[in-house]
PDB file of N, CA and C in Angstrom:
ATOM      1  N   UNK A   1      -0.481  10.055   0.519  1.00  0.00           N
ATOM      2  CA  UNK A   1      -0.271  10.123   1.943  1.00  0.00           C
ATOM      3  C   UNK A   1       0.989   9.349   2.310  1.00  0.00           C
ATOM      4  N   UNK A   2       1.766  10.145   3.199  1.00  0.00           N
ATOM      5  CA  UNK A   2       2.665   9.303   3.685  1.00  0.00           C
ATOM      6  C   UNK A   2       2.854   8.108   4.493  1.00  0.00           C
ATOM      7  N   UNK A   3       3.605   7.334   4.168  1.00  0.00           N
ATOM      8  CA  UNK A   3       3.760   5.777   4.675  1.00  0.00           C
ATOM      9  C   UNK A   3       4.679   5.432   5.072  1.00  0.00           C
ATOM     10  N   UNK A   4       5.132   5.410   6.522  1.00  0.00           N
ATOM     11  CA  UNK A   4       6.597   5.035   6.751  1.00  0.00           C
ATOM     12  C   UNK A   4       6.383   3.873   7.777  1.00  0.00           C
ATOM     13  N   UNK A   5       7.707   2.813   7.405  1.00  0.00           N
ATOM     14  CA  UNK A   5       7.638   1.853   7.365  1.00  0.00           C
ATOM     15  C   UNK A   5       8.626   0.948   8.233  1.00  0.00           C
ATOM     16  N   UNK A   6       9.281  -0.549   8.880  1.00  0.00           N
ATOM     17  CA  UNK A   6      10.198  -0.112   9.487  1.00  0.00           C
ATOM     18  C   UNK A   6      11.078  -1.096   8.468  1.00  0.00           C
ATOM     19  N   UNK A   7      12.187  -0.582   8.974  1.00  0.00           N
ATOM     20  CA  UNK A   7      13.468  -1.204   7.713  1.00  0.00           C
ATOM     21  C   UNK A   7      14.417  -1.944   8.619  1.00  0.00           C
ATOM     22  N   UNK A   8      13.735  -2.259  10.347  1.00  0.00           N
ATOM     23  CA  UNK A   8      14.675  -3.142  11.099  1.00  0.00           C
ATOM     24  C   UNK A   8      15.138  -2.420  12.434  1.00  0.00           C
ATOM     25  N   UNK A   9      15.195  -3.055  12.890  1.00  0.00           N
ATOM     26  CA  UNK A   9      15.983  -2.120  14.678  1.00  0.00           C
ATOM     27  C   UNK A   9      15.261  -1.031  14.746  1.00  0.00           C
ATOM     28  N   UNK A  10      13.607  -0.915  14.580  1.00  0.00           N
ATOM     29  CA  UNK A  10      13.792   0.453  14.847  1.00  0.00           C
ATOM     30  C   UNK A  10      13.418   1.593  14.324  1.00  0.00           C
ATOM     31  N   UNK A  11      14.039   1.057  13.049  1.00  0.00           N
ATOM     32  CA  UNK A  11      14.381   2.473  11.804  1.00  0.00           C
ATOM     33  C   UNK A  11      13.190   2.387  10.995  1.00  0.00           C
ATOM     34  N   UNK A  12      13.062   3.412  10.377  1.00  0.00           N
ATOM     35  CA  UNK A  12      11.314   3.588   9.661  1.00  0.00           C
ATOM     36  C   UNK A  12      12.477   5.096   8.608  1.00  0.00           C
ATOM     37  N   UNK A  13      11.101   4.536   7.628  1.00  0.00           N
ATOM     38  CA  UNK A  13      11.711   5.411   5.955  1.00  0.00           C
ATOM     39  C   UNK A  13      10.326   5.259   5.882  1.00  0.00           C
ATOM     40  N   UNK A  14       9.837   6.657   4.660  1.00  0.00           N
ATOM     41  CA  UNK A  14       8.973   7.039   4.747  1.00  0.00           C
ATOM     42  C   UNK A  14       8.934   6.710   2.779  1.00  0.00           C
ATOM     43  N   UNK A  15       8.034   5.669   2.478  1.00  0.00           N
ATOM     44  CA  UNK A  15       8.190   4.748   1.499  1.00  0.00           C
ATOM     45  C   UNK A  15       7.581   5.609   0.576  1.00  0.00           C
ATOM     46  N   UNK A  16       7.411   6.711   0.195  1.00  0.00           N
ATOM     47  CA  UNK A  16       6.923   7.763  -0.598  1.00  0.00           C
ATOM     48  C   UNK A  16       8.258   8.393  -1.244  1.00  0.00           C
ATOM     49  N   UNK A  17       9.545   7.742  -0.783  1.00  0.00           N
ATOM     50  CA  UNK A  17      10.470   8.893  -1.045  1.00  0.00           C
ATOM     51  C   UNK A  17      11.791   7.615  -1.434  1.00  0.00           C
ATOM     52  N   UNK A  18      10.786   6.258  -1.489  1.00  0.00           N
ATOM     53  CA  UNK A  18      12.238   5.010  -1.934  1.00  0.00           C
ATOM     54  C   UNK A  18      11.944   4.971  -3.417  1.00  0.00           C
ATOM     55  N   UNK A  19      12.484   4.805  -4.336  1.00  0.00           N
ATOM     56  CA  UNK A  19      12.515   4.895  -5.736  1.00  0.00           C
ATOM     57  C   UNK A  19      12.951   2.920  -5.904  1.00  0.00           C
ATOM     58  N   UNK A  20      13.802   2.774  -5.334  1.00  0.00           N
ATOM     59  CA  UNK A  20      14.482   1.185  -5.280  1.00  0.00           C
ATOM     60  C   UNK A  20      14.794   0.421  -4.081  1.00  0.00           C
ATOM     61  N   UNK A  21      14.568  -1.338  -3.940  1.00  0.00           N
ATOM     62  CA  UNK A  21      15.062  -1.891  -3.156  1.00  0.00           C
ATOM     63  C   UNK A  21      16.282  -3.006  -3.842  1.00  0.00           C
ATOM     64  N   UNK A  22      16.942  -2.820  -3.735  1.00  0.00           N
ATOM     65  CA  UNK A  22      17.898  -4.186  -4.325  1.00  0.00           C
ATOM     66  C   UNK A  22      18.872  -4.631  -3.148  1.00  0.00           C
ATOM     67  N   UNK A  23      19.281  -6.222  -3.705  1.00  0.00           N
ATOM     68  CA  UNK A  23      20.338  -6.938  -3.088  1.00  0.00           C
ATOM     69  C   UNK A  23      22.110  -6.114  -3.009  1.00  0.00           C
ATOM     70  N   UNK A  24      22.609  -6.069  -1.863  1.00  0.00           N
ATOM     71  CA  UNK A  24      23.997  -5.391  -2.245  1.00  0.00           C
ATOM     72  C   UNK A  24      25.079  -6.737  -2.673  1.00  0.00           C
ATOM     73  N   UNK A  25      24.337  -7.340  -3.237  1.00  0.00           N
ATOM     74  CA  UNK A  25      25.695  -8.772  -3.977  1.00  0.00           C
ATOM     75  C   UNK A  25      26.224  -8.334  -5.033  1.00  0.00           C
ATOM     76  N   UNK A  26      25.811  -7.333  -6.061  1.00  0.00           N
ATOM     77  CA  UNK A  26      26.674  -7.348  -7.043  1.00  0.00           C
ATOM     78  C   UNK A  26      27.642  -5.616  -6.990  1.00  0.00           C
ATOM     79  N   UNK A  27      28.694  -5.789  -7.904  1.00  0.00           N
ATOM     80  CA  UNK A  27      29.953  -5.617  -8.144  1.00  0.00           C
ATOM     81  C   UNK A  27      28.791  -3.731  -8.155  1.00  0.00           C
ATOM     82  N   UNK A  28      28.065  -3.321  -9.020  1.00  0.00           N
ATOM     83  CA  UNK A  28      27.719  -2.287  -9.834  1.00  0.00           C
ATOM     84  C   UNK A  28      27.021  -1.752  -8.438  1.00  0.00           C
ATOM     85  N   UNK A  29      26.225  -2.249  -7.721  1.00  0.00           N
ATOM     86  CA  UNK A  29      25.527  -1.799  -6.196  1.00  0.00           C
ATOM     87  C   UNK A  29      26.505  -1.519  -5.331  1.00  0.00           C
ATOM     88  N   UNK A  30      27.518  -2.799  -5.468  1.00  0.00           N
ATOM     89  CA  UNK A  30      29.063  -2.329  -4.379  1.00  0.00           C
ATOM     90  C   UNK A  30      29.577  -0.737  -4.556  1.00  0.00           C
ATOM     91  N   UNK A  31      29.773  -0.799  -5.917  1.00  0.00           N
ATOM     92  CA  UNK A  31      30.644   0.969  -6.133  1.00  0.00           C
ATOM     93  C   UNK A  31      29.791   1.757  -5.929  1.00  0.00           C
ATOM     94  N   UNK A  32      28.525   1.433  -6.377  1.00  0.00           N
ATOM     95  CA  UNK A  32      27.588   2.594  -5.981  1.00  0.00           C
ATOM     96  C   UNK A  32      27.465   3.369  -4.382  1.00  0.00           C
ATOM     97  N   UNK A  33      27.235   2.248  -3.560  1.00  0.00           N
ATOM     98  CA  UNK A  33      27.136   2.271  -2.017  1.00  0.00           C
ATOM     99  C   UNK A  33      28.546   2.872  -1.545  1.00  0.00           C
ATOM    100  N   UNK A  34      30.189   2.462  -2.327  1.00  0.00           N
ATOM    101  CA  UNK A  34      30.788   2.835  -2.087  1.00  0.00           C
ATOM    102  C   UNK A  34      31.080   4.462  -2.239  1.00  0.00           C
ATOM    103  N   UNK A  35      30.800   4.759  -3.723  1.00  0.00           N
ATOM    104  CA  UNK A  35      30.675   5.946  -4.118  1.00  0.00           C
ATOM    105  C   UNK A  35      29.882   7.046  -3.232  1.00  0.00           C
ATOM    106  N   UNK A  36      28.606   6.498  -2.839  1.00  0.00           N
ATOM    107  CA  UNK A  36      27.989   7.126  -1.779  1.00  0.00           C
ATOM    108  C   UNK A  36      28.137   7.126  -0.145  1.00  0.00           C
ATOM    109  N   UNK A  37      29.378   6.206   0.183  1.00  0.00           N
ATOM    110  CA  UNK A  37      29.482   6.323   1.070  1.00  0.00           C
ATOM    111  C   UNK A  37      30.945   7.037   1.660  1.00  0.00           C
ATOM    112  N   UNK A  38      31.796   7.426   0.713  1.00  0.00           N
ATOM    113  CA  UNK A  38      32.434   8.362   0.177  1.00  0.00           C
ATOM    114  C   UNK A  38      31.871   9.485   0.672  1.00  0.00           C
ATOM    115  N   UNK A  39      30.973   9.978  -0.513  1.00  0.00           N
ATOM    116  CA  UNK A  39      30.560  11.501  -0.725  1.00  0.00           C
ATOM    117  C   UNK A  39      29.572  11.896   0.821  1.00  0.00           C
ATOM    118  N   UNK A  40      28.810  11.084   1.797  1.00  0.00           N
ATOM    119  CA  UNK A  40      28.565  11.304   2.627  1.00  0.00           C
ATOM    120  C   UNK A  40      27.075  11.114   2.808  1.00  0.00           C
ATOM    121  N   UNK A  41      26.929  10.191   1.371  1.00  0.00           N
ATOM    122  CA  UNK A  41      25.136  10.040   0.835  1.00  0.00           C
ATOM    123  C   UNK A  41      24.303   8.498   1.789  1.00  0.00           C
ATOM    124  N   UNK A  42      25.196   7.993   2.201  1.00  0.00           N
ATOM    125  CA  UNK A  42      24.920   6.668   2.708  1.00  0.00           C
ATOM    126  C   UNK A  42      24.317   6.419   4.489  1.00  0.00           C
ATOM    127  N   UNK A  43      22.915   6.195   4.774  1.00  0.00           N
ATOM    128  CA  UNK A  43      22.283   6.502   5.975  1.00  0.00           C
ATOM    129  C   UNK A  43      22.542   4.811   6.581  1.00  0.00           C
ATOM    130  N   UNK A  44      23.406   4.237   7.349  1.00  0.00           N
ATOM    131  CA  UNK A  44      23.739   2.802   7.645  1.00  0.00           C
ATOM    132  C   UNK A  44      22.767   2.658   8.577  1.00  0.00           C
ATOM    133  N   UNK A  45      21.643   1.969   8.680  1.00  0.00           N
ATOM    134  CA  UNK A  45      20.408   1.291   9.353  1.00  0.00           C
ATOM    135  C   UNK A  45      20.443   0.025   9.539  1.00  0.00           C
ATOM    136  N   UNK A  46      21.810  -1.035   9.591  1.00  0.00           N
ATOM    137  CA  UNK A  46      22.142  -2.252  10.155  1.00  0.00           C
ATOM    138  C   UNK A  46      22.851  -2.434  11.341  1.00  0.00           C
ATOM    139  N   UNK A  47      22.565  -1.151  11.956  1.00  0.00           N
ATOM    140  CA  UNK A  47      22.738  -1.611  13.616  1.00  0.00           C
ATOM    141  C   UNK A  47      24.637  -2.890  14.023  1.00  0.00           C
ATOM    142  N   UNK A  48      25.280  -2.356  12.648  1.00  0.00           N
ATOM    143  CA  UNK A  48      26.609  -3.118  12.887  1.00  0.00           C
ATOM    144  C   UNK A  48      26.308  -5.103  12.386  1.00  0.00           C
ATOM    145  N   UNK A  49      25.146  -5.255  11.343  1.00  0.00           N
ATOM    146  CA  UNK A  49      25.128  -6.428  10.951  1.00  0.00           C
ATOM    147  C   UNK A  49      25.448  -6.212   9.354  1.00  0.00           C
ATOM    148  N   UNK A  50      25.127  -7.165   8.875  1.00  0.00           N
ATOM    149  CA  UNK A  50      25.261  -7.556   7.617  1.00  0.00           C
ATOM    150  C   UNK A  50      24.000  -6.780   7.014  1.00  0.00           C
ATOM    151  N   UNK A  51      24.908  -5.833   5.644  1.00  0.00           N
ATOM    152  CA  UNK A  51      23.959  -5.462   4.632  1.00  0.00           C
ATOM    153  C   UNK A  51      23.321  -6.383   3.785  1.00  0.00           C
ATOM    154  N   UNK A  52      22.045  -6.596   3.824  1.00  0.00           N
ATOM    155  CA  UNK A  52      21.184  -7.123   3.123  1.00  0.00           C
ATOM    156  C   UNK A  52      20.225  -6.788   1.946  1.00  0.00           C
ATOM    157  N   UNK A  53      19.642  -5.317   2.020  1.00  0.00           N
ATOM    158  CA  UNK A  53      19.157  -4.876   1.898  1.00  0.00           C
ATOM    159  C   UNK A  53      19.758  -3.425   1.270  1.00  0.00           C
ATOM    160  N   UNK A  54      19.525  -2.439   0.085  1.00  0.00           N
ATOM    161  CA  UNK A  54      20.142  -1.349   0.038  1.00  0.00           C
ATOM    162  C   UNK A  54      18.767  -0.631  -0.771  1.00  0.00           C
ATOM    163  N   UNK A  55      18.323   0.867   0.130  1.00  0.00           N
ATOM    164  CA  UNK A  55      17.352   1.607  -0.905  1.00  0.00           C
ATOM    165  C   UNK A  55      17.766   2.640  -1.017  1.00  0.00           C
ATOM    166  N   UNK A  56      17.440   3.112  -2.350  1.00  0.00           N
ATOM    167  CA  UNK A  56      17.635   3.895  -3.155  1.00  0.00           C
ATOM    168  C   UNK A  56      16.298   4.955  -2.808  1.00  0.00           C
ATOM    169  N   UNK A  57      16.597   6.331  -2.589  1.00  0.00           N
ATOM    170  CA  UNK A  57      15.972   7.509  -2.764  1.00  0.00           C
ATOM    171  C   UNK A  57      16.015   8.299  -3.217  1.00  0.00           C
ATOM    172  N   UNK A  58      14.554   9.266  -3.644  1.00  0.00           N
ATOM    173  CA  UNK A  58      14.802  10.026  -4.266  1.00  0.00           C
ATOM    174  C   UNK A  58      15.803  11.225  -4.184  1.00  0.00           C
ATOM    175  N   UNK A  59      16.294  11.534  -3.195  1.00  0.00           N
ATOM    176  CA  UNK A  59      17.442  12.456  -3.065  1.00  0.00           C
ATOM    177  C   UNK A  59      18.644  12.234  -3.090  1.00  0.00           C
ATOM    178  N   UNK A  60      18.780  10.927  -3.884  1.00  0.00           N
ATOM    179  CA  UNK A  60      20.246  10.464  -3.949  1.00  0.00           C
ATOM    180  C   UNK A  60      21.332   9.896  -3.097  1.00  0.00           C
ATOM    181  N   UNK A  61      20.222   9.644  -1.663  1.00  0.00           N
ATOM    182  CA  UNK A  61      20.684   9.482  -0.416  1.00  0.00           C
ATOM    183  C   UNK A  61      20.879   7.517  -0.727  1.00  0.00           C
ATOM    184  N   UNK A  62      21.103   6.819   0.385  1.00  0.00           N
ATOM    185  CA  UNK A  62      21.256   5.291  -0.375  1.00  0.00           C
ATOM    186  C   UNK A  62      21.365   4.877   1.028  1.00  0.00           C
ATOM    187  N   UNK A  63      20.031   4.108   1.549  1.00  0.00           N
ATOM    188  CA  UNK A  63      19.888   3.686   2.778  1.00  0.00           C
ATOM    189  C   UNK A  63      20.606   1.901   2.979  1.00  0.00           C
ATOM    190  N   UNK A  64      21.144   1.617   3.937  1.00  0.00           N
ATOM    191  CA  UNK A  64      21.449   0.315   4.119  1.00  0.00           C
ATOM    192  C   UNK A  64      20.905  -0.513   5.117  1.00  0.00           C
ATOM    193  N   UNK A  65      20.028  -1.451   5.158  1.00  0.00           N
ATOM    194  CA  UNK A  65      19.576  -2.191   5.733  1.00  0.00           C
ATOM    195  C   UNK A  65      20.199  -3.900   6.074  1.00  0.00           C
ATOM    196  N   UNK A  66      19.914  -4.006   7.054  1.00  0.00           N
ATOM    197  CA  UNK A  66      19.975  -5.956   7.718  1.00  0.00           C
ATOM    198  C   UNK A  66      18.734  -6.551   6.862  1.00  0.00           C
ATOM    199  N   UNK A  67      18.025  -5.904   7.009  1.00  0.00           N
ATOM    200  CA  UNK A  67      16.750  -7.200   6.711  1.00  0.00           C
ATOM    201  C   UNK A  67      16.735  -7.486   4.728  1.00  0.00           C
ATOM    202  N   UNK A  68      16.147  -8.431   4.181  1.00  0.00           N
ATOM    203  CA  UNK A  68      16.085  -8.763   3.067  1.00  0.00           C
ATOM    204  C   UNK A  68      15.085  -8.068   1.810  1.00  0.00           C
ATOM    205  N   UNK A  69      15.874  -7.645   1.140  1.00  0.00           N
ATOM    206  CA  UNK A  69      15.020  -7.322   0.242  1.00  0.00           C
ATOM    207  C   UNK A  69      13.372  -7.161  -0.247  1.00  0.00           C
ATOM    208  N   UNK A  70      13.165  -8.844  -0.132  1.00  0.00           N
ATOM    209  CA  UNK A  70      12.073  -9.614  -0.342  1.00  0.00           C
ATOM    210  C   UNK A  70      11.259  -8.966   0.824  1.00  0.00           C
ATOM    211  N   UNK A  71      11.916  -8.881   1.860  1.00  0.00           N
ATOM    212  CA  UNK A  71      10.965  -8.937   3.541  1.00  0.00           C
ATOM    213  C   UNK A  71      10.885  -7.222   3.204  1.00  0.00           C
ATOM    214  N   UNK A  72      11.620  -6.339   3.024  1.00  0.00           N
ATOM    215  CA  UNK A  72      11.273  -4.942   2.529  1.00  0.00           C
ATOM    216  C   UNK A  72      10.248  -4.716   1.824  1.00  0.00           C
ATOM    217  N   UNK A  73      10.562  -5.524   0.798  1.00  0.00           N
ATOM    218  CA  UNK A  73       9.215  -5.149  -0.491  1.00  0.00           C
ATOM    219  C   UNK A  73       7.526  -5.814   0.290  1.00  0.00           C
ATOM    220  N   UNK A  74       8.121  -6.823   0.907  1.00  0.00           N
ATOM    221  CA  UNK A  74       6.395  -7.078   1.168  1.00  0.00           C
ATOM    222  C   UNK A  74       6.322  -5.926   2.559  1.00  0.00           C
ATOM    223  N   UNK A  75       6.961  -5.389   3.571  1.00  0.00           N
ATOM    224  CA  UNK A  75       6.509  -4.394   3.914  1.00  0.00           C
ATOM    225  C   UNK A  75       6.145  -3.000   3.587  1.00  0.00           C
ATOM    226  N   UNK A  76       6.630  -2.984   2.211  1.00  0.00           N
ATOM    227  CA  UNK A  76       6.362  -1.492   1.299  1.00  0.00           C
ATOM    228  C   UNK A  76       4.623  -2.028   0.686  1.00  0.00           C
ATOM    229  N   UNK A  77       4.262  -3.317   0.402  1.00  0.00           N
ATOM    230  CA  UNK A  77       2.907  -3.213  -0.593  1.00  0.00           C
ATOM    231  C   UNK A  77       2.299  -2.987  -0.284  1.00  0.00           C
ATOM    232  N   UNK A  78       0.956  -3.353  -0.485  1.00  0.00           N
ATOM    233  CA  UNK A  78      -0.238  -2.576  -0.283  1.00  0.00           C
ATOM    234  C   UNK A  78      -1.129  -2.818   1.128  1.00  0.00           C
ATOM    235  N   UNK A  79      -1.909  -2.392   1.745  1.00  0.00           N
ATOM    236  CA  UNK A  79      -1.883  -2.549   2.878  1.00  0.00           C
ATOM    237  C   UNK A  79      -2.733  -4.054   2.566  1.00  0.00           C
ATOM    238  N   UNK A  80      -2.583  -4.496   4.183  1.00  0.00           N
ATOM    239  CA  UNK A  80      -3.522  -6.055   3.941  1.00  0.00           C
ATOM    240  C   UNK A  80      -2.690  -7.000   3.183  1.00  0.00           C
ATOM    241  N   UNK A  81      -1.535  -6.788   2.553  1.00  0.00           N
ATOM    242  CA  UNK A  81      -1.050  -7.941   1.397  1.00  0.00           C
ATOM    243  C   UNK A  81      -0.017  -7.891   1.569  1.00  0.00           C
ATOM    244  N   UNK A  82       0.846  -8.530   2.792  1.00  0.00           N
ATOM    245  CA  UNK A  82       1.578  -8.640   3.061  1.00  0.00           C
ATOM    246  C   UNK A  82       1.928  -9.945   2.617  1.00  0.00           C
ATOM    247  N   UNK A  83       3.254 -10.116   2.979  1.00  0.00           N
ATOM    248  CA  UNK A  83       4.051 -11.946   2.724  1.00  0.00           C
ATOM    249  C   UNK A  83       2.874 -12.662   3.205  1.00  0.00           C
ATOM    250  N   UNK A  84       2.873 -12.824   4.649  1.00  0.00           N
ATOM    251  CA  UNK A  84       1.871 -13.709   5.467  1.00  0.00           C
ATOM    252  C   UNK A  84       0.611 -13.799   4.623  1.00  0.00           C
ATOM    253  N   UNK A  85      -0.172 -12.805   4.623  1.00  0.00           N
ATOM    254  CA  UNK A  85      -1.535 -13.068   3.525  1.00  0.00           C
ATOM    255  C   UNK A  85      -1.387 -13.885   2.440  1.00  0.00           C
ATOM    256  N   UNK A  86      -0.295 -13.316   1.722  1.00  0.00           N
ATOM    257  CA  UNK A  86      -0.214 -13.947   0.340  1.00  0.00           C
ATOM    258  C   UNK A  86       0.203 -15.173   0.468  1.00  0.00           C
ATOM    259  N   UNK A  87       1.185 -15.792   1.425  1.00  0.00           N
ATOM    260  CA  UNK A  87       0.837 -17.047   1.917  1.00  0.00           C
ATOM    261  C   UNK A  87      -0.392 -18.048   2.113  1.00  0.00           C
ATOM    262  N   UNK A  88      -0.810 -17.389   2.850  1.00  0.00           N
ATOM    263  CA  UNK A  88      -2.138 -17.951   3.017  1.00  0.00           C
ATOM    264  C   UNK A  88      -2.871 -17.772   2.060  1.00  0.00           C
ATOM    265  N   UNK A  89      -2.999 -16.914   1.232  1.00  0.00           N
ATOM    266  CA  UNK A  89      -3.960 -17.312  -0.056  1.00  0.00           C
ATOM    267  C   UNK A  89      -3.554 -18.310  -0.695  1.00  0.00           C
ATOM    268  N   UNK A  90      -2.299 -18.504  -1.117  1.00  0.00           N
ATOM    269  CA  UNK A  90      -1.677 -19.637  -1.720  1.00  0.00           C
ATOM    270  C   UNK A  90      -2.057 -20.622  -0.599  1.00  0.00           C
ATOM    271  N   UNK A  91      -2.284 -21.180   0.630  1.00  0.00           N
ATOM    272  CA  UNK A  91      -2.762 -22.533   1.006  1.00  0.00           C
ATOM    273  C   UNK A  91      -4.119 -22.464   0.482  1.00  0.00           C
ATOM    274  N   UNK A  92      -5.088 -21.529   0.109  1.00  0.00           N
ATOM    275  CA  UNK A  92      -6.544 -21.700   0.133  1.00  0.00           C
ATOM    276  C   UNK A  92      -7.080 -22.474  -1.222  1.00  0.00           C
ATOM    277  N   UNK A  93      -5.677 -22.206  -2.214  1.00  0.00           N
ATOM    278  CA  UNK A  93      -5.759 -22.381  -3.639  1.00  0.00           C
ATOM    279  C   UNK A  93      -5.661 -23.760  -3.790  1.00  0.00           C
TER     280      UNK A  93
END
């Protein structure tokens, strides 16, 4: 079932169809994003801030996000187990 999610300002991706989340700091993600933003593959979802965030889909498309990686992935997991929870389990421990 589909799950879409928001990726910041707004914007929602439908997390059935992200293959990757990574940091855009290194050199090999730079050309990539560049390469795709070139060819016309690159969907910019930072509202004019700082890329933080870059996902990878299955259609070769290469979304760019503001928000962090980390803060992506815990909104992609499983339902109920978010950052905040897993926080708090770690105080209970």
């Amino acid at each position: 079932m589909s799950k879409f999610v928001n990726i910041g300002f707004g914007n929602v991706v439908n997390t059935d169809r992200i293959v990757a989340v990574v940091s855009p700091d290194s050199a090999p993600i730079k050309r990539l994003v560049q390469n795709a933003r070139e060819s016309g593959r690159v969907i910019d979802a930072t509202q004019g801030r700082k890329t933080k965030g870059v996902l990878f889909t299955e259609s070769d498309s290469i979304i760019l996000s503001a928000l962090l990686p980390e803060t992506l992935a815990a909104r992609f997991g499983p339902p109920g187990k978010d950052a905040m929870s897993r926080e708090e389990d770690e105080d209970e421990e």
